[in-house]
PDB file of N, CA and C in Angstrom:
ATOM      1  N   UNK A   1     125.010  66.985  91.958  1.00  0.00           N
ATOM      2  CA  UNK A   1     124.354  66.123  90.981  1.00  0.00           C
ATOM      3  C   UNK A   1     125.426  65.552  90.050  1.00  0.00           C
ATOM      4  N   UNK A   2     125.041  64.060  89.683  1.00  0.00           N
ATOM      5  CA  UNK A   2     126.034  63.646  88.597  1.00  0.00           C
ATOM      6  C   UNK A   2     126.196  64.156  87.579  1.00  0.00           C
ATOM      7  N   UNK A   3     127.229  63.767  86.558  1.00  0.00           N
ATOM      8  CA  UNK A   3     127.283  64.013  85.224  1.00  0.00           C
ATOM      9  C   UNK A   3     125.961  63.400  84.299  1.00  0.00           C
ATOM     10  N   UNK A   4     125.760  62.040  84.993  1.00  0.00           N
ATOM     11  CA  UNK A   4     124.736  61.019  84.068  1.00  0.00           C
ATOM     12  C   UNK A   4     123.458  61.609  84.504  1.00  0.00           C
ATOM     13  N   UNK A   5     123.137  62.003  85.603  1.00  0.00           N
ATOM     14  CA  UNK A   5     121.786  62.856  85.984  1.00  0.00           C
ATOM     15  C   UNK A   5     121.808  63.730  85.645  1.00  0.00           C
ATOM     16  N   UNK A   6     122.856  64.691  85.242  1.00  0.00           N
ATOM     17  CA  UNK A   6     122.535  66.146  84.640  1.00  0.00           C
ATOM     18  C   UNK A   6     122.167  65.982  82.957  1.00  0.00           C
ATOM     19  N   UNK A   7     122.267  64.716  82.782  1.00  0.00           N
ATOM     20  CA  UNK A   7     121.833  64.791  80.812  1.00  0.00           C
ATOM     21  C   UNK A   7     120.862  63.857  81.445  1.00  0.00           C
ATOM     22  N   UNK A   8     120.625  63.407  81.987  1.00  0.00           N
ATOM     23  CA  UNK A   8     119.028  62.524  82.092  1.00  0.00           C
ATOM     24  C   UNK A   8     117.606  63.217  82.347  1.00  0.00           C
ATOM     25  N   UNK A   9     118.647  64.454  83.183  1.00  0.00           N
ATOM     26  CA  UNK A   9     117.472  65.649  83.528  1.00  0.00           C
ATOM     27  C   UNK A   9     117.648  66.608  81.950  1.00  0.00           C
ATOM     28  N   UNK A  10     118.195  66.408  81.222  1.00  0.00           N
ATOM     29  CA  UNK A  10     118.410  67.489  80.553  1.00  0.00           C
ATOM     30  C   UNK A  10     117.251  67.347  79.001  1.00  0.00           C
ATOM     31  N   UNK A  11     116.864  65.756  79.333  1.00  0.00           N
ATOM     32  CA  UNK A  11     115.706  65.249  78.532  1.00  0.00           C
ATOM     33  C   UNK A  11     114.401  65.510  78.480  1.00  0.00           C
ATOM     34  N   UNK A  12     113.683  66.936  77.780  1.00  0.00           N
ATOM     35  CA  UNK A  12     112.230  66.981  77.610  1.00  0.00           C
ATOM     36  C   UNK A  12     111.420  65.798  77.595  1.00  0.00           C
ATOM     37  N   UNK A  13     110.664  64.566  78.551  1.00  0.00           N
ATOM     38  CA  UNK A  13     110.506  63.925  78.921  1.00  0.00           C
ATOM     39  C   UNK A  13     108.645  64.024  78.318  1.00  0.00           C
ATOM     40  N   UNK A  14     107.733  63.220  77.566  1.00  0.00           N
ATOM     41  CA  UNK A  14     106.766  63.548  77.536  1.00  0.00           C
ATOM     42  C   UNK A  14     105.945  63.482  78.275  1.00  0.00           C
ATOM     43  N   UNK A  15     104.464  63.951  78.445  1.00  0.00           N
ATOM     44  CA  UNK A  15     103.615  63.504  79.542  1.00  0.00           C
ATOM     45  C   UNK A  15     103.374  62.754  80.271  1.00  0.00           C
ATOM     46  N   UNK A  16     103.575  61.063  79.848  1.00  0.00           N
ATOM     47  CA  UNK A  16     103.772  59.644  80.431  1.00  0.00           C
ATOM     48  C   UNK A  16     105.772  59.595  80.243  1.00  0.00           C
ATOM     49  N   UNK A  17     106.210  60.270  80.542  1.00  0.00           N
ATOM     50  CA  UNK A  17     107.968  60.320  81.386  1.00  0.00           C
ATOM     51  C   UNK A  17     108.645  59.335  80.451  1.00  0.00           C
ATOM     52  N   UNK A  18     108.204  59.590  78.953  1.00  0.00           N
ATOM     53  CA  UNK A  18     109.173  58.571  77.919  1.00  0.00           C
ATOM     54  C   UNK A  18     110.062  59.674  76.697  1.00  0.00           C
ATOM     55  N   UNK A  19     110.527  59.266  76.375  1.00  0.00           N
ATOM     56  CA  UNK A  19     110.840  59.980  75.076  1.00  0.00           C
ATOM     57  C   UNK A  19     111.515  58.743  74.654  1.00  0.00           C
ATOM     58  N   UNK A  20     111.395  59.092  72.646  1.00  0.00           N
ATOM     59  CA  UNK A  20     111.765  58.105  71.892  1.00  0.00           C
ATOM     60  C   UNK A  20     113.210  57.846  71.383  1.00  0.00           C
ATOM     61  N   UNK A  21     113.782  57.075  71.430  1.00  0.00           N
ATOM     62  CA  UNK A  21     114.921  56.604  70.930  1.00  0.00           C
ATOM     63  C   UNK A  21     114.921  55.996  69.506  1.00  0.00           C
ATOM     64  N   UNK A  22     115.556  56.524  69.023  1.00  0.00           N
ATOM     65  CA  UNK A  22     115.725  56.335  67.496  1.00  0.00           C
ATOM     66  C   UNK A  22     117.546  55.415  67.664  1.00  0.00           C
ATOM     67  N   UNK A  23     117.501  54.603  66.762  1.00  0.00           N
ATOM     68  CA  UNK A  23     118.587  53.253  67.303  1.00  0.00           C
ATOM     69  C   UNK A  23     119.119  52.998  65.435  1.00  0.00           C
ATOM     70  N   UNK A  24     120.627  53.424  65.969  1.00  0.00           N
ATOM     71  CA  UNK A  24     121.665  53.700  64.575  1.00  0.00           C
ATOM     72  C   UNK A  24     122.561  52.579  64.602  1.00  0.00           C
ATOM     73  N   UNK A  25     123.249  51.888  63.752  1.00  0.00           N
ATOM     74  CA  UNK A  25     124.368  51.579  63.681  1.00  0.00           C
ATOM     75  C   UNK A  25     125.366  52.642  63.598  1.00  0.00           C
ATOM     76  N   UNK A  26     126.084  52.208  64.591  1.00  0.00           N
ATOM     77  CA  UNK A  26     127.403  53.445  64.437  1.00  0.00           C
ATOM     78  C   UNK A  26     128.066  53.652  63.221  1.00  0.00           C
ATOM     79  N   UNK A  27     128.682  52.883  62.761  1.00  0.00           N
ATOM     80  CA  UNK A  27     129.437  53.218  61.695  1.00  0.00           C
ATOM     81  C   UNK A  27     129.030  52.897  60.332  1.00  0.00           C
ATOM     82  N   UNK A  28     127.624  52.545  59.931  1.00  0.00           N
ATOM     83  CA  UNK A  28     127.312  52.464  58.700  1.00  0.00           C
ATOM     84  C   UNK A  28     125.986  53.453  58.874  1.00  0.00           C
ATOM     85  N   UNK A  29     125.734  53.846  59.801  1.00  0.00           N
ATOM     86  CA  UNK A  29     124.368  54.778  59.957  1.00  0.00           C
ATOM     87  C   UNK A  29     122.727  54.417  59.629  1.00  0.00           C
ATOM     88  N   UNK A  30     122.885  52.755  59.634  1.00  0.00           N
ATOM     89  CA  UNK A  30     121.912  51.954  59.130  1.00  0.00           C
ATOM     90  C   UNK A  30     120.938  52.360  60.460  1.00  0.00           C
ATOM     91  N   UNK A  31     119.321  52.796  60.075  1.00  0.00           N
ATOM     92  CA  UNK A  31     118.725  52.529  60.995  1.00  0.00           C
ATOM     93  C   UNK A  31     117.945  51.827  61.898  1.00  0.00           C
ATOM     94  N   UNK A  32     117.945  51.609  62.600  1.00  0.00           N
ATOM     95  CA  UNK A  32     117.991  50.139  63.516  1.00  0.00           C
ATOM     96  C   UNK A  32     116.564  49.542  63.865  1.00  0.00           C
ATOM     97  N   UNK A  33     115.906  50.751  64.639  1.00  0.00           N
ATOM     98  CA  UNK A  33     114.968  50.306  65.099  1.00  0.00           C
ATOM     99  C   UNK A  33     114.295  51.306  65.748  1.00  0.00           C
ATOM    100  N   UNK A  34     113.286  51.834  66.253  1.00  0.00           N
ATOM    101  CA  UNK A  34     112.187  52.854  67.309  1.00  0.00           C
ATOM    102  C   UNK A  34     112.376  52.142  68.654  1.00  0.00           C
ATOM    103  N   UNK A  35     112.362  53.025  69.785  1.00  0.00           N
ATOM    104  CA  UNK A  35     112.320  52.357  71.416  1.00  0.00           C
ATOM    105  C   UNK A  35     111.756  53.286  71.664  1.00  0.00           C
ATOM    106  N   UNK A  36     111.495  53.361  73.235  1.00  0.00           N
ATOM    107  CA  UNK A  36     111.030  54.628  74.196  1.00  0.00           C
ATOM    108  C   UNK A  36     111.953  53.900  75.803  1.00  0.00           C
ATOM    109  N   UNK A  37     112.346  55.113  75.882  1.00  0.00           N
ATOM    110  CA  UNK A  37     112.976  55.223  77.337  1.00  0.00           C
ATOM    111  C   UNK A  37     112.380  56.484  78.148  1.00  0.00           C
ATOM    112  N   UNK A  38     112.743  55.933  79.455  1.00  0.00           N
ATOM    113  CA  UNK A  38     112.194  56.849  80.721  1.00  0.00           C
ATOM    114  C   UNK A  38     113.499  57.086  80.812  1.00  0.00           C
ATOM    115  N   UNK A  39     113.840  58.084  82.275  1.00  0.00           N
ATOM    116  CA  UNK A  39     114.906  58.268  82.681  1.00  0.00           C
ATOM    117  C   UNK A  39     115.798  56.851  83.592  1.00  0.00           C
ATOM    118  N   UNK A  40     115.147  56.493  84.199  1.00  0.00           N
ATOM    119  CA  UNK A  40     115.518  54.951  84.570  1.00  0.00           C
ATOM    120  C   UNK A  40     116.692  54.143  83.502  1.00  0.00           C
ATOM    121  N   UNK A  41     116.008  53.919  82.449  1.00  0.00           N
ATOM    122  CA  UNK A  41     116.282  53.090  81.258  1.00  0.00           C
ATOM    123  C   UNK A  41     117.599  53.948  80.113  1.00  0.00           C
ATOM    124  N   UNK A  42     117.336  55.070  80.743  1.00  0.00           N
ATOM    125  CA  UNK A  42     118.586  56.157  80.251  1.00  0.00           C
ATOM    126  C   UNK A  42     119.935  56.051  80.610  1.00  0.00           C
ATOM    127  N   UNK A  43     119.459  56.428  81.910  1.00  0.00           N
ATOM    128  CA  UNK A  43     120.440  56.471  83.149  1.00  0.00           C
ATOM    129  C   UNK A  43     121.021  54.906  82.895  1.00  0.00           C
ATOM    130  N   UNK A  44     120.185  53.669  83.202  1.00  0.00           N
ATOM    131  CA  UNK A  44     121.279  52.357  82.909  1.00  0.00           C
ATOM    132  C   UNK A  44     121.855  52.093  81.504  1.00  0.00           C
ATOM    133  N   UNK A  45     121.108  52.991  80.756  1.00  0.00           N
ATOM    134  CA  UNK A  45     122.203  52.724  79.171  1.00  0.00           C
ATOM    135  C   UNK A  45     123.143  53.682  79.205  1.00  0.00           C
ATOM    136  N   UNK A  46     123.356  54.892  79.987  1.00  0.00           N
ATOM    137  CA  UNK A  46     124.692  55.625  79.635  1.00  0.00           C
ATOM    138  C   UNK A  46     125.672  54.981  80.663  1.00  0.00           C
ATOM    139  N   UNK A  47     124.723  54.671  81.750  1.00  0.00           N
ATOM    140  CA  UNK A  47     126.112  54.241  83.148  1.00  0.00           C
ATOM    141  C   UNK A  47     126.352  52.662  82.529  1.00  0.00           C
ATOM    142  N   UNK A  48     125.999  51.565  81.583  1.00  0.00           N
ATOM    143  CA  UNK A  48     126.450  50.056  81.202  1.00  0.00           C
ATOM    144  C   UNK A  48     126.889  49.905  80.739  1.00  0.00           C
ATOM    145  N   UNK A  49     126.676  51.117  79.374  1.00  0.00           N
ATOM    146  CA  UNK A  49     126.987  51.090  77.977  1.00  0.00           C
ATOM    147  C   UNK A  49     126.324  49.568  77.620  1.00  0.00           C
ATOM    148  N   UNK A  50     125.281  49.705  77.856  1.00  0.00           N
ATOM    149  CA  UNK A  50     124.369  48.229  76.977  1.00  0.00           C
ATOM    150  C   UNK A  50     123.043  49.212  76.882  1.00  0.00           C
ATOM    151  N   UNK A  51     122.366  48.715  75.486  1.00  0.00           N
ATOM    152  CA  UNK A  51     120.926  49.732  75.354  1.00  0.00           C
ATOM    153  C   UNK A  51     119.858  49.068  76.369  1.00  0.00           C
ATOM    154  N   UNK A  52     118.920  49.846  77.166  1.00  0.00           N
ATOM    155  CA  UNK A  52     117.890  49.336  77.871  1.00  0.00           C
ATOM    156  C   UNK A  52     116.758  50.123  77.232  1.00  0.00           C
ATOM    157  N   UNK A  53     115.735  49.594  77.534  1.00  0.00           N
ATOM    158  CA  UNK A  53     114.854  50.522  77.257  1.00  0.00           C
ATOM    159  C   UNK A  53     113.328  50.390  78.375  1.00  0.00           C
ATOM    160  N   UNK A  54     112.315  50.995  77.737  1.00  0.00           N
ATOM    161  CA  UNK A  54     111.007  51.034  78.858  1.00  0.00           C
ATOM    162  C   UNK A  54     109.828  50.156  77.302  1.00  0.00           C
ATOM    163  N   UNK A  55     109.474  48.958  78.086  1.00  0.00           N
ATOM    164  CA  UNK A  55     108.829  48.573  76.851  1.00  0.00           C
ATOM    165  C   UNK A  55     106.965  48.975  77.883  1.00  0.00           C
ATOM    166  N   UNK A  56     106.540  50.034  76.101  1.00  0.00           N
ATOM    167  CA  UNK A  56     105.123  50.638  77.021  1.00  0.00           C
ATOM    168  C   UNK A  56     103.671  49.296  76.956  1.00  0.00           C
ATOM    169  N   UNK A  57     104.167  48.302  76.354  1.00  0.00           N
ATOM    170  CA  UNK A  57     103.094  46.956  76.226  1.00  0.00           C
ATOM    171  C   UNK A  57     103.414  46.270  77.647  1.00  0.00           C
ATOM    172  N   UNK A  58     104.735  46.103  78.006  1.00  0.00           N
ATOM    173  CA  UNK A  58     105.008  44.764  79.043  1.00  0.00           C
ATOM    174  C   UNK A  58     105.039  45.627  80.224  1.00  0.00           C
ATOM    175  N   UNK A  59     104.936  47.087  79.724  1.00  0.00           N
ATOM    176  CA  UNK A  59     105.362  48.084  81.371  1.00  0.00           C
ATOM    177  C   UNK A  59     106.360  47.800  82.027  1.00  0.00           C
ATOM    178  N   UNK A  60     107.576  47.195  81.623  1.00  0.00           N
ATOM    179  CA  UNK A  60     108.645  46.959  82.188  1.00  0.00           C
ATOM    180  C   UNK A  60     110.017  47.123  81.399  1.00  0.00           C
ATOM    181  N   UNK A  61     111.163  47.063  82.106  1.00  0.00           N
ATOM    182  CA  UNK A  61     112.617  47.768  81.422  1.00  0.00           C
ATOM    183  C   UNK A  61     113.095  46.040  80.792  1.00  0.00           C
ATOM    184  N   UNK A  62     113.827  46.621  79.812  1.00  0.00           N
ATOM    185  CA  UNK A  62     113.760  45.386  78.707  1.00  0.00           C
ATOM    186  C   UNK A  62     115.678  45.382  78.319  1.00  0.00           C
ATOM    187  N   UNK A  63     116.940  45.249  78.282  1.00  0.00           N
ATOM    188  CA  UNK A  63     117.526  45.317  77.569  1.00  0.00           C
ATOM    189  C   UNK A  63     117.278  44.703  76.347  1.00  0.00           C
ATOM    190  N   UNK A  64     118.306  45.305  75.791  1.00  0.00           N
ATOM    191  CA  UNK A  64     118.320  44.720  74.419  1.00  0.00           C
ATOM    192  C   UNK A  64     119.180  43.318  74.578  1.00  0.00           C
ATOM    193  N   UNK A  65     118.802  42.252  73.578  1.00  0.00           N
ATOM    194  CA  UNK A  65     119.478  41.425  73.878  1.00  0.00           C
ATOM    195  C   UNK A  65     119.635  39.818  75.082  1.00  0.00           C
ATOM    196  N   UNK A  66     119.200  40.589  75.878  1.00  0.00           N
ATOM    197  CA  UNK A  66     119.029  39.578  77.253  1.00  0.00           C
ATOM    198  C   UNK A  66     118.599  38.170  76.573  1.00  0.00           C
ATOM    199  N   UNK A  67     117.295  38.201  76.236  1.00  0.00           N
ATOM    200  CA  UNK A  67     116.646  36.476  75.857  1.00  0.00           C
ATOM    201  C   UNK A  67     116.739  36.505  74.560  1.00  0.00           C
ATOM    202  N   UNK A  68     117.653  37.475  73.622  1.00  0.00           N
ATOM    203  CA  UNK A  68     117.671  36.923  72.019  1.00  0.00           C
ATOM    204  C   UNK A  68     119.001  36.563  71.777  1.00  0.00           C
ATOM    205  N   UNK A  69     119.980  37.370  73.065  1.00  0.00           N
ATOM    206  CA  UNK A  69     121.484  37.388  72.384  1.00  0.00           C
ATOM    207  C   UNK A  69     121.931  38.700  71.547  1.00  0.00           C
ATOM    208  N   UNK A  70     121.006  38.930  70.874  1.00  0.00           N
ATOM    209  CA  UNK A  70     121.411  40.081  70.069  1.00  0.00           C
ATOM    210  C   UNK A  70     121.810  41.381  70.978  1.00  0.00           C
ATOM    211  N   UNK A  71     122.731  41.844  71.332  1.00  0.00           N
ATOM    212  CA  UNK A  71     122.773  43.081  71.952  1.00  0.00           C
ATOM    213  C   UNK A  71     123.005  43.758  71.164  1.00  0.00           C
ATOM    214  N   UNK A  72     122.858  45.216  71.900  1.00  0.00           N
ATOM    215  CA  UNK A  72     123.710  46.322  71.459  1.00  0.00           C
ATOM    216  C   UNK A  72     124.550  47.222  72.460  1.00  0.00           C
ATOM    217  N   UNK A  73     125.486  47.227  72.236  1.00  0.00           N
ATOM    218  CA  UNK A  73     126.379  47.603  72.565  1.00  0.00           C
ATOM    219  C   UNK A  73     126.685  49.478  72.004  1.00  0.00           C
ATOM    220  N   UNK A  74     126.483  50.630  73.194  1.00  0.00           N
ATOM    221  CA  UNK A  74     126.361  52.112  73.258  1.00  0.00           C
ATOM    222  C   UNK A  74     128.057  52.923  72.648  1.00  0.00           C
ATOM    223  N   UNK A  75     127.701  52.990  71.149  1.00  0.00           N
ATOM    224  CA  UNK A  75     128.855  53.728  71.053  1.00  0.00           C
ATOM    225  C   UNK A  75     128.623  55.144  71.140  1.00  0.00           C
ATOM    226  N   UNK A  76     127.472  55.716  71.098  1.00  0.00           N
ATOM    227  CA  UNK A  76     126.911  57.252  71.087  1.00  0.00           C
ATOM    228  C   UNK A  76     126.060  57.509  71.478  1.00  0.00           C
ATOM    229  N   UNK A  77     125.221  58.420  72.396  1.00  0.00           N
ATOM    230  CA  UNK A  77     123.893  59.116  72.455  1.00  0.00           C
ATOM    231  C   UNK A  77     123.523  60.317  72.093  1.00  0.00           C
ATOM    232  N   UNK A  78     122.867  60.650  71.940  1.00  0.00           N
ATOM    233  CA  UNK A  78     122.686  62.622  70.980  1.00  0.00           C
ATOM    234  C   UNK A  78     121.084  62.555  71.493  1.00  0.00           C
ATOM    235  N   UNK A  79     121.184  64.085  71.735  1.00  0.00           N
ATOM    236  CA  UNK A  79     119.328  64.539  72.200  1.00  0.00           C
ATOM    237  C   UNK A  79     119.223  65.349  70.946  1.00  0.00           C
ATOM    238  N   UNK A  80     118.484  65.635  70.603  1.00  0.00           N
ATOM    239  CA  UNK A  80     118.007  66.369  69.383  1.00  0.00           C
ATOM    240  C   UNK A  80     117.670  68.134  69.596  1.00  0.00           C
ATOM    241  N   UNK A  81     117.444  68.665  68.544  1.00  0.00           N
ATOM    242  CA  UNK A  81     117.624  70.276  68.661  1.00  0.00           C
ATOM    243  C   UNK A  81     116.506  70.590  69.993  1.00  0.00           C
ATOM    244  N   UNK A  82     115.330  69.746  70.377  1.00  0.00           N
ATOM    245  CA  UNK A  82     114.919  70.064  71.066  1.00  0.00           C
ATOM    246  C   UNK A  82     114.707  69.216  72.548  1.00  0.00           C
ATOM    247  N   UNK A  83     115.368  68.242  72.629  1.00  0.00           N
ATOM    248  CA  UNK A  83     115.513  67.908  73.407  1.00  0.00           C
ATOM    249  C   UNK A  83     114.682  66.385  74.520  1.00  0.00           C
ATOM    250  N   UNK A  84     113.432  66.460  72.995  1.00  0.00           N
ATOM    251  CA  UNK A  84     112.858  65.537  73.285  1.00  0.00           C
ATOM    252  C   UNK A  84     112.897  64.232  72.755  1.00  0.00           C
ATOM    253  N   UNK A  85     113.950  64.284  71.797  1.00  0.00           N
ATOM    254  CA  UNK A  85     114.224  62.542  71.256  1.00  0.00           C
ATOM    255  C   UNK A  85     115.544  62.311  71.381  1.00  0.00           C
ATOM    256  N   UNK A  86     115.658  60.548  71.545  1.00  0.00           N
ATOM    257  CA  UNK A  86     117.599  60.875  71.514  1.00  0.00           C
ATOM    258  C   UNK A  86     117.743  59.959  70.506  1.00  0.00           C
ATOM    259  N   UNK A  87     119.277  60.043  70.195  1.00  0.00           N
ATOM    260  CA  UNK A  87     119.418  58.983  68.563  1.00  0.00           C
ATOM    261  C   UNK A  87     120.421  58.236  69.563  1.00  0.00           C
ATOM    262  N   UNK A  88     120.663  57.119  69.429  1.00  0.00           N
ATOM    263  CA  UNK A  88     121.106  56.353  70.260  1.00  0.00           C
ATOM    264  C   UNK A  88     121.938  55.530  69.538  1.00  0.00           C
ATOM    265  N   UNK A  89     123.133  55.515  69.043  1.00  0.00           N
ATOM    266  CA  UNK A  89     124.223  54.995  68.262  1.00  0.00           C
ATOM    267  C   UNK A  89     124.710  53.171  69.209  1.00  0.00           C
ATOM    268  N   UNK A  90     124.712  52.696  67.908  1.00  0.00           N
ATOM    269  CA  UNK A  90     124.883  51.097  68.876  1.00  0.00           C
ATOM    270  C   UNK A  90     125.600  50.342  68.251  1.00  0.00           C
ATOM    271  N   UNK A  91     126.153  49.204  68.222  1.00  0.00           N
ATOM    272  CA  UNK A  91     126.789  48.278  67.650  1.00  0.00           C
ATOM    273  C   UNK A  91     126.213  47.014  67.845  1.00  0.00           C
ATOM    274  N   UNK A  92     125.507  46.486  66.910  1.00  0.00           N
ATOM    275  CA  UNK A  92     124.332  45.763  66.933  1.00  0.00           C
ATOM    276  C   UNK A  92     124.682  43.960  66.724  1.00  0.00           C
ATOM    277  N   UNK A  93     124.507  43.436  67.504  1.00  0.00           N
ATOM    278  CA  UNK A  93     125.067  41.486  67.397  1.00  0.00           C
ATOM    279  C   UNK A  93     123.617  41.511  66.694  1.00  0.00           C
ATOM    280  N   UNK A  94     123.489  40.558  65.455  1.00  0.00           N
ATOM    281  CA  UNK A  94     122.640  39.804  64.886  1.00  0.00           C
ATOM    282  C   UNK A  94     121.507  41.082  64.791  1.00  0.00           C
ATOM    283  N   UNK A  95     120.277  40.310  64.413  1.00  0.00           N
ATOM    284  CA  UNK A  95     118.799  41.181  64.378  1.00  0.00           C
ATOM    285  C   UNK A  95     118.752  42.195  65.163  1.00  0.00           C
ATOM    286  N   UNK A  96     118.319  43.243  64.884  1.00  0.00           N
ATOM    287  CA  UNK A  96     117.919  44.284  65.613  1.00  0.00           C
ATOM    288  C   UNK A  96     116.328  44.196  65.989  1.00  0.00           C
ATOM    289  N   UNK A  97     115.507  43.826  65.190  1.00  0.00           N
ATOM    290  CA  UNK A  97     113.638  43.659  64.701  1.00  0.00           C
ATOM    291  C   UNK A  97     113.672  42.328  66.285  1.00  0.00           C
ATOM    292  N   UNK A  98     112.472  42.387  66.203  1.00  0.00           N
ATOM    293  CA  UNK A  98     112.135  40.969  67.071  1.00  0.00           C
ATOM    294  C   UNK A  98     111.881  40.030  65.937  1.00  0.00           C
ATOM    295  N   UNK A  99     111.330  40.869  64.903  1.00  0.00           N
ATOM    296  CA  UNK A  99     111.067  39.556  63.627  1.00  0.00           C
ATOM    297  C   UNK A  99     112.026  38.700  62.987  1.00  0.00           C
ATOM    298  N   UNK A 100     113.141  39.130  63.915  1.00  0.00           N
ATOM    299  CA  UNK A 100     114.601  38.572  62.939  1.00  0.00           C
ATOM    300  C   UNK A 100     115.538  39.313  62.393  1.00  0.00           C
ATOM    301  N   UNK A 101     114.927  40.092  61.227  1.00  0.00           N
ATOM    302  CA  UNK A 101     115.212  40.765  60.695  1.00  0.00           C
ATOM    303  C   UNK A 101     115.893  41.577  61.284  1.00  0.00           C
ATOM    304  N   UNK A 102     117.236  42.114  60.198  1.00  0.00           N
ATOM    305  CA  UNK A 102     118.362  43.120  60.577  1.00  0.00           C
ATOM    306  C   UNK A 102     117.792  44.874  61.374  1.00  0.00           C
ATOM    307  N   UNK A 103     116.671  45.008  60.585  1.00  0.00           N
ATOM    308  CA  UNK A 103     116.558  46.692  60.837  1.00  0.00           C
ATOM    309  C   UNK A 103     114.743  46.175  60.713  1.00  0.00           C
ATOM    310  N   UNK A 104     113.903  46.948  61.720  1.00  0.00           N
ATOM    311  CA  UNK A 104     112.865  47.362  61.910  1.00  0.00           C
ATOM    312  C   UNK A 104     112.500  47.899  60.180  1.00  0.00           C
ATOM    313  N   UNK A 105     112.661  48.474  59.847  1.00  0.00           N
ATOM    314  CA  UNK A 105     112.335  49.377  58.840  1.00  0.00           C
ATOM    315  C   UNK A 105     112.869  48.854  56.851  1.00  0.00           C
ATOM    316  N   UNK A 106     112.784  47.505  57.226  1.00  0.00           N
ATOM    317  CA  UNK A 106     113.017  47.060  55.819  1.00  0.00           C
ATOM    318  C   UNK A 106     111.613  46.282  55.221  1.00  0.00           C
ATOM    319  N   UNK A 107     110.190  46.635  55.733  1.00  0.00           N
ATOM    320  CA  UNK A 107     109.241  46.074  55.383  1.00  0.00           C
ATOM    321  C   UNK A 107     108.254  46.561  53.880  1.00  0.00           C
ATOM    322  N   UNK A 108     108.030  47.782  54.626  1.00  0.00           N
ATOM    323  CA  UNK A 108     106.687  47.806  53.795  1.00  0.00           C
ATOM    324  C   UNK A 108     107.417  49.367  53.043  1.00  0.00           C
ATOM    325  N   UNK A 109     107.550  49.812  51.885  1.00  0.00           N
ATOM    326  CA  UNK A 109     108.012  51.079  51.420  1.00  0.00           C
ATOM    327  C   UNK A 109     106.742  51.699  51.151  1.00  0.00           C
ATOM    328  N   UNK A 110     106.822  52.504  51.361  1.00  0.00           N
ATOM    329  CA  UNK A 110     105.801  53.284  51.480  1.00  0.00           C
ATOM    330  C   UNK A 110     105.638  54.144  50.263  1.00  0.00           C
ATOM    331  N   UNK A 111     106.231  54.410  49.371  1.00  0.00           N
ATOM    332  CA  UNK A 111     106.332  54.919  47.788  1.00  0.00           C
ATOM    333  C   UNK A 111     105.891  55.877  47.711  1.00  0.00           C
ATOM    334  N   UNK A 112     106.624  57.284  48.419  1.00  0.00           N
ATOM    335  CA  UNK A 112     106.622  58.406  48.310  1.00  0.00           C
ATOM    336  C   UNK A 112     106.685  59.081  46.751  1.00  0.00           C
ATOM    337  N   UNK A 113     105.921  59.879  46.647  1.00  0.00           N
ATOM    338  CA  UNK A 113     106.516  60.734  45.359  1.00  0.00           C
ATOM    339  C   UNK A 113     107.645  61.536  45.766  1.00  0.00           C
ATOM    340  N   UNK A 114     107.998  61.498  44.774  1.00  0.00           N
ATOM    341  CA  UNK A 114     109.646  62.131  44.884  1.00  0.00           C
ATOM    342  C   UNK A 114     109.310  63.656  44.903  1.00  0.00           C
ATOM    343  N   UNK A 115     109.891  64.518  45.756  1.00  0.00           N
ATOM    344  CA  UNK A 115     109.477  66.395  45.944  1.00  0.00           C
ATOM    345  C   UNK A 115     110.453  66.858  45.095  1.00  0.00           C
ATOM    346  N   UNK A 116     110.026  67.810  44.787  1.00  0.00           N
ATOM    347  CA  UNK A 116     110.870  69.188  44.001  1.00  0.00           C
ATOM    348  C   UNK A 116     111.331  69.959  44.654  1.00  0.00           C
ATOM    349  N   UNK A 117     112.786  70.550  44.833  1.00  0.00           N
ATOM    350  CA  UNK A 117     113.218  70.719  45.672  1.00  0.00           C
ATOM    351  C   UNK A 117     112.873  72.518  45.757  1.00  0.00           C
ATOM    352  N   UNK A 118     111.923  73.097  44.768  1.00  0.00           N
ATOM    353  CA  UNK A 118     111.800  74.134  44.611  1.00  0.00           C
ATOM    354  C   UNK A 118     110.725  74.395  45.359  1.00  0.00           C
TER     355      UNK A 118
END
């Protein structure tokens, strides 16, 4: 077995064969955006080094980038303590959002109360 199949298998995979990708800028740690990948869409982002993913609306594998331009480009992948999410480190051309926008996550704040750390 490969190297790239032995961490593709090494992914707690959920019931419908996705787990979520959480999408970083590498070097400012800005967060990017939410995806879901299968092993398919894994396997061609560690063997391209370009992000792919499994889009669950169009049922089909999507890079990033293709019809916007915007890529991203794979400087890191990490599975998490348990094995079912990966953080997926990228180097991001233009928008990350489909809305344009730089980062998914600059919309709506949600205005947490602040916790006590006691």
């Amino acid at each position: 077995m490969s190297d790239i199949e032995t961490r593709v298998q090494s992914v707690a995979w959920n019931a419908d064969g996705l787990a979520p990708v959480i999408v970083q800028q590498w070097d400012t740690r800005e967060v990017l955006m939410l995806a879901w990948t299968d092993a398919e869409a894994l396997r061609r982002t560690l063997t391209t080094g370009r992000a792919t993913y499994w889009s669950r609306s169009r049922g089909e594998y999507w890079r990033k980038g293709d019809t916007s331009g915007h890529i991203q480009v794979v400087k890191g992948a990490r599975l998490d303590c348990d094995a079912d999410a990966i953080l997926l480190l990228v180097d991001q051309t233009g928008p990350a959002c489909h809305t344009g926008t730089r980062t998914c996550f600059d919309t709506v704040d949600l205005e947490p109360a602040s916790g006590d750390a006691a």
